[in-house]
N, C-alpha and C. Protein backbone atom coordinates (compact mmCIF):
# COMPACT_ATOMS: atom_id res chain seq x y z
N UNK A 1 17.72 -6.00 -25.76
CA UNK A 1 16.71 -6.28 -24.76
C UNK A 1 17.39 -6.63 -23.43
N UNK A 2 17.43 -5.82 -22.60
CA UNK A 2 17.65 -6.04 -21.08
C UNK A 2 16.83 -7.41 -20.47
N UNK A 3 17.21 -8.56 -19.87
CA UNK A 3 16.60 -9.37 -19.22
C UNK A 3 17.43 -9.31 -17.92
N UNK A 4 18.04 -8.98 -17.77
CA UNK A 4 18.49 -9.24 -16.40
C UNK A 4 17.54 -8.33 -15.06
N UNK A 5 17.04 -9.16 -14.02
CA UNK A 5 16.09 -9.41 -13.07
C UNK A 5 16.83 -8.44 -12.02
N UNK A 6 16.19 -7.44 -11.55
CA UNK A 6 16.71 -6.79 -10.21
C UNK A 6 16.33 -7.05 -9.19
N UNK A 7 17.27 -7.01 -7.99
CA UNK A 7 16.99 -7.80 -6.63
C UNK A 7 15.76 -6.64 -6.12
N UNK A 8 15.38 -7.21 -5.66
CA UNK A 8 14.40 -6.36 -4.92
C UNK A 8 14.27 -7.49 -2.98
N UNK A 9 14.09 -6.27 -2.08
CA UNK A 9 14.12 -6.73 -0.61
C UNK A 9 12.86 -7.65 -0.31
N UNK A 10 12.67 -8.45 -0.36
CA UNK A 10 11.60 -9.52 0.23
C UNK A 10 10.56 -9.02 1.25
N UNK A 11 8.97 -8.76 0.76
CA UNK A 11 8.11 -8.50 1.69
C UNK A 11 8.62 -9.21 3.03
N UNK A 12 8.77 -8.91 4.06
CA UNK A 12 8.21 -9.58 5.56
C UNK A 12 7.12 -10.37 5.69
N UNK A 13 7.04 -11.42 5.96
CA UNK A 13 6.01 -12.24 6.45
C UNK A 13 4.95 -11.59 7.60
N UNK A 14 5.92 -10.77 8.21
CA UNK A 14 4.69 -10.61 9.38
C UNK A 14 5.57 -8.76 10.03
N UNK A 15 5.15 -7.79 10.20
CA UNK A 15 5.50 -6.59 10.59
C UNK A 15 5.09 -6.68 12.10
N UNK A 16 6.21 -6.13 12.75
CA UNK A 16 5.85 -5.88 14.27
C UNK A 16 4.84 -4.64 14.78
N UNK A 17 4.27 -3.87 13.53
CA UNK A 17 3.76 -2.49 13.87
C UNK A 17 3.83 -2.05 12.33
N UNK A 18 2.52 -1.49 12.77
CA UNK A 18 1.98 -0.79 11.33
C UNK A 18 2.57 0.45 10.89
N UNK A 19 3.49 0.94 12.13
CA UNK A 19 4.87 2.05 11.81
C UNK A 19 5.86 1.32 10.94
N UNK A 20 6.28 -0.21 11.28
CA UNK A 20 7.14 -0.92 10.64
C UNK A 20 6.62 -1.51 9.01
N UNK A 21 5.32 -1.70 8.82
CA UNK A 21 4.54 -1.74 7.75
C UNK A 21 4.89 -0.13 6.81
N UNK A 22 4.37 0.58 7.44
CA UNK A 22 4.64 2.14 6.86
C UNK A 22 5.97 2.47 6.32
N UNK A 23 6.91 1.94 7.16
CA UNK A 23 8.21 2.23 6.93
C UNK A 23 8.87 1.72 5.76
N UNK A 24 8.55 0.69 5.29
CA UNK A 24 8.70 -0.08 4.16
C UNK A 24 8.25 0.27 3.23
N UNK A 25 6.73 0.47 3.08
CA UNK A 25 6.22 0.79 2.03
C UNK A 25 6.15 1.77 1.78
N UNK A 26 6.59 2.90 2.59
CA UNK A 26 7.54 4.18 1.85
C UNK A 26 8.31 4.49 1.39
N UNK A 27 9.23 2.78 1.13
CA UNK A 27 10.86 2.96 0.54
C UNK A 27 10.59 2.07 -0.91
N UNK A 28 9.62 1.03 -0.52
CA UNK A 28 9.45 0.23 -1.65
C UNK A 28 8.02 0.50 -2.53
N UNK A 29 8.03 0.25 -3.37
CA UNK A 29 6.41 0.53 -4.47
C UNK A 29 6.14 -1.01 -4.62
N UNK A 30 5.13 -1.09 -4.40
CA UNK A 30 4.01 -2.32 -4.25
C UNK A 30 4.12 -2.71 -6.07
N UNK A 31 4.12 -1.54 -7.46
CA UNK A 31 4.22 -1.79 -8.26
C UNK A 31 5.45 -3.09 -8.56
N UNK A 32 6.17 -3.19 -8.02
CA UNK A 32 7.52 -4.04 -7.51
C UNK A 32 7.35 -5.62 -7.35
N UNK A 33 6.30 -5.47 -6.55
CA UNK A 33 5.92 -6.93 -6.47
C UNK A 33 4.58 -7.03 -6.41
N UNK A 34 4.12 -6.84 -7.23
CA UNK A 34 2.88 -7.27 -8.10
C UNK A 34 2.63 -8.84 -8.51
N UNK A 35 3.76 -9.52 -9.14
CA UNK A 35 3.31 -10.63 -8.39
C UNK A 35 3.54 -11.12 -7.71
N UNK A 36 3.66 -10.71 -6.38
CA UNK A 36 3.61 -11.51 -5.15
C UNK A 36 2.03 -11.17 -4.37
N UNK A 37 1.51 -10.03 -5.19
CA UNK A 37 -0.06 -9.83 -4.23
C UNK A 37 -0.78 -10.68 -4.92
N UNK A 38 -1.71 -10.68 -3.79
CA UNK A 38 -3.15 -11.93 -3.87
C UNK A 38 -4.81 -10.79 -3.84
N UNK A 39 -5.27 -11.52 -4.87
CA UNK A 39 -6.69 -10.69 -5.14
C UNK A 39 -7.34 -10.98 -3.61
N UNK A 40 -8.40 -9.71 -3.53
CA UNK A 40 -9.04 -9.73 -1.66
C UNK A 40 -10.25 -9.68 -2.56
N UNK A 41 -11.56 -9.68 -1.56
CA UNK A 41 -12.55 -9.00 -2.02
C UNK A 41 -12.81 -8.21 -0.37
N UNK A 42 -13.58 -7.17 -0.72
CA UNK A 42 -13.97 -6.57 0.16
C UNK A 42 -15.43 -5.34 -0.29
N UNK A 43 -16.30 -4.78 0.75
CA UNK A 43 -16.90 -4.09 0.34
C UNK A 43 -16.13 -3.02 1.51
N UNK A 44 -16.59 -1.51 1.05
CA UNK A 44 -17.14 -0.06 1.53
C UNK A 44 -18.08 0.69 1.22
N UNK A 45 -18.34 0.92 2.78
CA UNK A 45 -19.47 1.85 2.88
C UNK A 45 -19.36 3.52 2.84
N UNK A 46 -19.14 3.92 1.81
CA UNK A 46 -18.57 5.68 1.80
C UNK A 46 -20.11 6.15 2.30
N UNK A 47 -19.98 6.77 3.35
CA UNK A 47 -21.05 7.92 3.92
C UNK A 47 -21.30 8.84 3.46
N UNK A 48 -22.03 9.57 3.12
CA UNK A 48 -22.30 10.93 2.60
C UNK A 48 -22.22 12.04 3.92
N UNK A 49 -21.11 12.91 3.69
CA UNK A 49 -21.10 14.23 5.07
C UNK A 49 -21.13 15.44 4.69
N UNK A 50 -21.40 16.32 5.24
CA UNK A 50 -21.51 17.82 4.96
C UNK A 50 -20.81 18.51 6.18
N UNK A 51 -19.67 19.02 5.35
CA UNK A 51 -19.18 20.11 6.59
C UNK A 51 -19.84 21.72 6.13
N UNK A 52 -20.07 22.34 7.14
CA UNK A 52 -20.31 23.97 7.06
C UNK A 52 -19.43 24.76 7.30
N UNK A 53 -18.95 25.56 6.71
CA UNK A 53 -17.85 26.37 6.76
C UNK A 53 -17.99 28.08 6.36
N UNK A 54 -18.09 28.41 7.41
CA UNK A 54 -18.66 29.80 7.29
C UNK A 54 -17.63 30.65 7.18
N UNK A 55 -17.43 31.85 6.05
CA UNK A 55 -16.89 33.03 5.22
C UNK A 55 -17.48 34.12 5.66
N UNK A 56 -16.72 35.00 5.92
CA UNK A 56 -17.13 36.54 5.94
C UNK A 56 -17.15 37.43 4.63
C-alpha cells in the first residue's frame, strides 16, 4: 500500500485575472484538491432557444 502524499502547488488565495485563474486550472485538476473546495449553492436559469439553419 502506497501512503506516501504528493506535493501538489497550493491554490492562490486571490488571482490577478481570470486569464491567471485559467492558466492554472489548465495545468492542475480540481479532482486534486477536493478537499480544499467548499459546497456553494446557487440556482440557473437555462433558457429555451431555437436557432434556424437553413440547407439546400
Amino acid at each position: 500500500m502506497n501512503t506516501k502524499k504528493t506535493k501538489r502547488t497550493p491554490i492562490p488565495k486571490e488571482f490577478r485575472s481570470l486569464e491567471e485563474a485559467g492558466a492554472f486550472w489548465d495545468t492542475h485538476s480540481a479532482a486534486e484538491y477536493g478537499d480544499q473546495m467548499e459546497d456553494v449553492e446557487m440556482q440557473v436559469d437555462i433558457q429555451k432557444r431555437r436557432f434556424v439553419v437553413l440547407l439546400d
